[in-house]
N, C-alpha and C. Protein backbone atom coordinates (compact mmCIF):
# COMPACT_ATOMS: atom_id res chain seq x y z
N UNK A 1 81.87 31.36 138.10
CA UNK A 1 83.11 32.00 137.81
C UNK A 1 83.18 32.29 136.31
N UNK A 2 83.32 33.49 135.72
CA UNK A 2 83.25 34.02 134.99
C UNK A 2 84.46 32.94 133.71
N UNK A 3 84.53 32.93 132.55
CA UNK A 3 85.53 32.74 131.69
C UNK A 3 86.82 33.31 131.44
N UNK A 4 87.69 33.29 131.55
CA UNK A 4 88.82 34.35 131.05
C UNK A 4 89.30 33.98 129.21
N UNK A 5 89.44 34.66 128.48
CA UNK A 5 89.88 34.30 127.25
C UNK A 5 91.56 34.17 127.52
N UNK A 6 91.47 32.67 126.92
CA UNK A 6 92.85 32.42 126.49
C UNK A 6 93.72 32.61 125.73
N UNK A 7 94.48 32.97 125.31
CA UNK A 7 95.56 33.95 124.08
C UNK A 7 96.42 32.61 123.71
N UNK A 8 96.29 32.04 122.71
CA UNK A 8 97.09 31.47 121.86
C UNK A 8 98.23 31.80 121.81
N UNK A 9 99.74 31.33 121.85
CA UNK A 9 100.41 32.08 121.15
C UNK A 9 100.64 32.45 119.69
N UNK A 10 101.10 33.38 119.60
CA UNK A 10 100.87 33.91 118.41
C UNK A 10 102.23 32.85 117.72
N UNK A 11 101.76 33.04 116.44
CA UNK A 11 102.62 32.05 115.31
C UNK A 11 103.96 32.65 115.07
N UNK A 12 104.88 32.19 114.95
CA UNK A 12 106.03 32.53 114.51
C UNK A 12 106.53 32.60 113.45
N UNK A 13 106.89 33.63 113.03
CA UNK A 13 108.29 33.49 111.54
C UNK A 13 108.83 32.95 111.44
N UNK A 14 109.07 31.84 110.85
CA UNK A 14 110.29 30.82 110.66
C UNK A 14 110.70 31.03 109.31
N UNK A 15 111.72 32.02 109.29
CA UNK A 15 111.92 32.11 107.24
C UNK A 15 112.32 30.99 106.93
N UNK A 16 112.18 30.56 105.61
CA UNK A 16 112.53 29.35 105.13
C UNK A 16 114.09 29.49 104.51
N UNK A 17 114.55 28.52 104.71
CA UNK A 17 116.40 28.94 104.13
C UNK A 17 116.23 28.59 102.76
N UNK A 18 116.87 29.38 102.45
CA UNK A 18 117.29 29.61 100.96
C UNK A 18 118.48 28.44 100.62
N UNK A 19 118.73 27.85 99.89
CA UNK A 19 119.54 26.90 98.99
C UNK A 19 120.90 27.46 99.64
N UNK A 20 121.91 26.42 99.62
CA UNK A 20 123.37 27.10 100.05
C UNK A 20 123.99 27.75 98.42
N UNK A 21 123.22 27.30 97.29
CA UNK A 21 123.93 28.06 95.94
C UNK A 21 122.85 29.09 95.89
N UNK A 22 122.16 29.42 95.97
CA UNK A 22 121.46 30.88 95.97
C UNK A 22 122.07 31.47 97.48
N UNK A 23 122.58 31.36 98.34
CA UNK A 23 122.88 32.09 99.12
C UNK A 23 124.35 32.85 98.66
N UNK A 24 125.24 31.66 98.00
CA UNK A 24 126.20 31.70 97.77
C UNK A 24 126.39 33.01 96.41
N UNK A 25 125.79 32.94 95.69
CA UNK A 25 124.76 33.74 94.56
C UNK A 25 124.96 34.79 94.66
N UNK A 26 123.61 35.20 95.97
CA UNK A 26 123.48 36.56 96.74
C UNK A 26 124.62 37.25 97.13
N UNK A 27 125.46 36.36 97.80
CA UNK A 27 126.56 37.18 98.73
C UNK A 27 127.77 37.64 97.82
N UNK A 28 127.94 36.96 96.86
CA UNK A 28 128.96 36.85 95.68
C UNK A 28 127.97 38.15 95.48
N UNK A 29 127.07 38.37 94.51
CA UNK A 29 126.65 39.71 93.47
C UNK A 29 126.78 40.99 94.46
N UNK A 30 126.34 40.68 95.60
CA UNK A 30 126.70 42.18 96.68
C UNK A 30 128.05 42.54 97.39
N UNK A 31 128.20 43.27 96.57
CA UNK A 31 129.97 43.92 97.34
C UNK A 31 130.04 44.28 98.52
N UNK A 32 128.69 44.74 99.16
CA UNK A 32 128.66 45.09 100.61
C UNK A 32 128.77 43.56 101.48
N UNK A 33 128.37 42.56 101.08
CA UNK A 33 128.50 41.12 101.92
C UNK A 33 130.08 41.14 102.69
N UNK A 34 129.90 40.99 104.23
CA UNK A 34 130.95 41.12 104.75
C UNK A 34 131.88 39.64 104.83
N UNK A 35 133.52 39.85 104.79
CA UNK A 35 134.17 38.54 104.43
C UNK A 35 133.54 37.48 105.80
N UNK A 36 133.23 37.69 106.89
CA UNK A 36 132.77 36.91 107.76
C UNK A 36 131.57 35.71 107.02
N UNK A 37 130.46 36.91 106.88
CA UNK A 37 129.91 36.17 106.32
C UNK A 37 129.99 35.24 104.55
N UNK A 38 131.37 35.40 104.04
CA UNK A 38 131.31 34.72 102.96
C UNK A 38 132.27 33.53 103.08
N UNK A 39 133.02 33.73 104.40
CA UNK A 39 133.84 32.54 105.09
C UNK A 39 132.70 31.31 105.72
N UNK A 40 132.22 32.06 106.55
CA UNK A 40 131.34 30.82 106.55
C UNK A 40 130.31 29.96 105.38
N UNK A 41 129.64 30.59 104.19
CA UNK A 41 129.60 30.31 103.35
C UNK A 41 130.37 29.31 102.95
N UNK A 42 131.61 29.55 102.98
CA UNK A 42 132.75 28.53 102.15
C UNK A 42 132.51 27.44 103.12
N UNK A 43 132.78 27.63 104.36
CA UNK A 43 132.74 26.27 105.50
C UNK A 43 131.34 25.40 105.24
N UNK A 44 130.53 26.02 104.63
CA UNK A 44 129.03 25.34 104.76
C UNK A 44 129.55 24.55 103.48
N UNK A 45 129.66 24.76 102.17
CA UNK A 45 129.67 24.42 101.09
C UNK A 45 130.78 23.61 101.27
N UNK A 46 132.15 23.74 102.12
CA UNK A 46 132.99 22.37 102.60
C UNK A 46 132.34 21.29 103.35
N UNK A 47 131.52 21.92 104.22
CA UNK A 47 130.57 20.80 104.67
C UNK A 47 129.80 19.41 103.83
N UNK A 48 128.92 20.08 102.94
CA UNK A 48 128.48 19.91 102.35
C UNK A 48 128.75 18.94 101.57
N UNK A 49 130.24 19.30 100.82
CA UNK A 49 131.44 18.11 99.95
C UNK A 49 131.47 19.52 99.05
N UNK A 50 131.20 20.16 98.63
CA UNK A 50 131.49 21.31 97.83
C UNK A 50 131.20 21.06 96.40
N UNK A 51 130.35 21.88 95.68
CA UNK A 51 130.61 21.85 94.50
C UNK A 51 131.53 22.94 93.75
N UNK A 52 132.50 22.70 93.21
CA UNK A 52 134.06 23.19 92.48
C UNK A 52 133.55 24.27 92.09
N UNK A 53 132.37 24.77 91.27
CA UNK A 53 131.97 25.94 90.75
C UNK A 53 131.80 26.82 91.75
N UNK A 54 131.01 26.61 92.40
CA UNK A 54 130.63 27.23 93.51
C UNK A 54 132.07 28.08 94.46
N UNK A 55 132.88 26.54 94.90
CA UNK A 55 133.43 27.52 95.70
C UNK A 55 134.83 27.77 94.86
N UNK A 56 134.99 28.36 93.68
CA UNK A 56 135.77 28.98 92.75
C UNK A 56 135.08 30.18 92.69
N UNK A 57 133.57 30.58 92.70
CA UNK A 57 133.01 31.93 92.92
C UNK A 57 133.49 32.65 94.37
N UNK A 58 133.49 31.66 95.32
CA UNK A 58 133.75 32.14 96.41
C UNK A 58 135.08 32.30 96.68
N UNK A 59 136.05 31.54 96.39
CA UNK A 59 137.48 32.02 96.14
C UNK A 59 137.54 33.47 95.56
N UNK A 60 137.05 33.34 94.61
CA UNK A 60 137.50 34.91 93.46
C UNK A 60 136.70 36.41 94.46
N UNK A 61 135.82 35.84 94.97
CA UNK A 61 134.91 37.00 95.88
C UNK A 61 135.78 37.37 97.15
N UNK A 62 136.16 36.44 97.50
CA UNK A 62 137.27 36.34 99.06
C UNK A 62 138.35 37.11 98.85
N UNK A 63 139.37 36.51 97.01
CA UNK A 63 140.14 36.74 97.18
C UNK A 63 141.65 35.95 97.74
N UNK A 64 140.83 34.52 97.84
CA UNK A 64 141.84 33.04 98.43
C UNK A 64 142.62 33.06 97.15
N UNK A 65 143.64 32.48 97.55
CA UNK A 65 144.38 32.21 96.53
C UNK A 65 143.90 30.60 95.19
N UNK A 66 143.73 30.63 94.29
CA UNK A 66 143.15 29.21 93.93
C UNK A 66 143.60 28.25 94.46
N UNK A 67 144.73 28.07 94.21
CA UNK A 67 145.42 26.52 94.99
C UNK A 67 145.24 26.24 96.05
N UNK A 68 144.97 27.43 96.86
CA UNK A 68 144.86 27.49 98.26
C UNK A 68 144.05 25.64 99.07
């Protein structure tokens, strides 16, 4: 009985994630970043414990009120 070649699967892309302050970065410098995605942003970086700088960029990008 003859051999059949077996096909591996092929490897996958797994991008590597980027830092939550370089993401935070990115989405802040592009005006096209939609508020969805800069809300969740904020929820990650609340997760997180937040660092104050950070989500004071993301306030001013949103548009939250500070005290908020």
């Amino acid at each position: 009985m003859p051999q059949t070649h077996q096909a591996s699967p092929a490897p996958r892309f797994v991008p590597v994630a980027k830092p939550l302050a370089d993401q935070i970065a990115e989405a802040v410098a592009c005006r096209s970043t939609p508020l969805s995605h800069l809300l969740r942003l904020m929820s990650a970086l609340n997760a997180e414990g937040g660092n104050e700088v950070l989500r004071y960029k993301l306030r001013v990008r949103i548009g939250a009120p500070l005290d908020a």
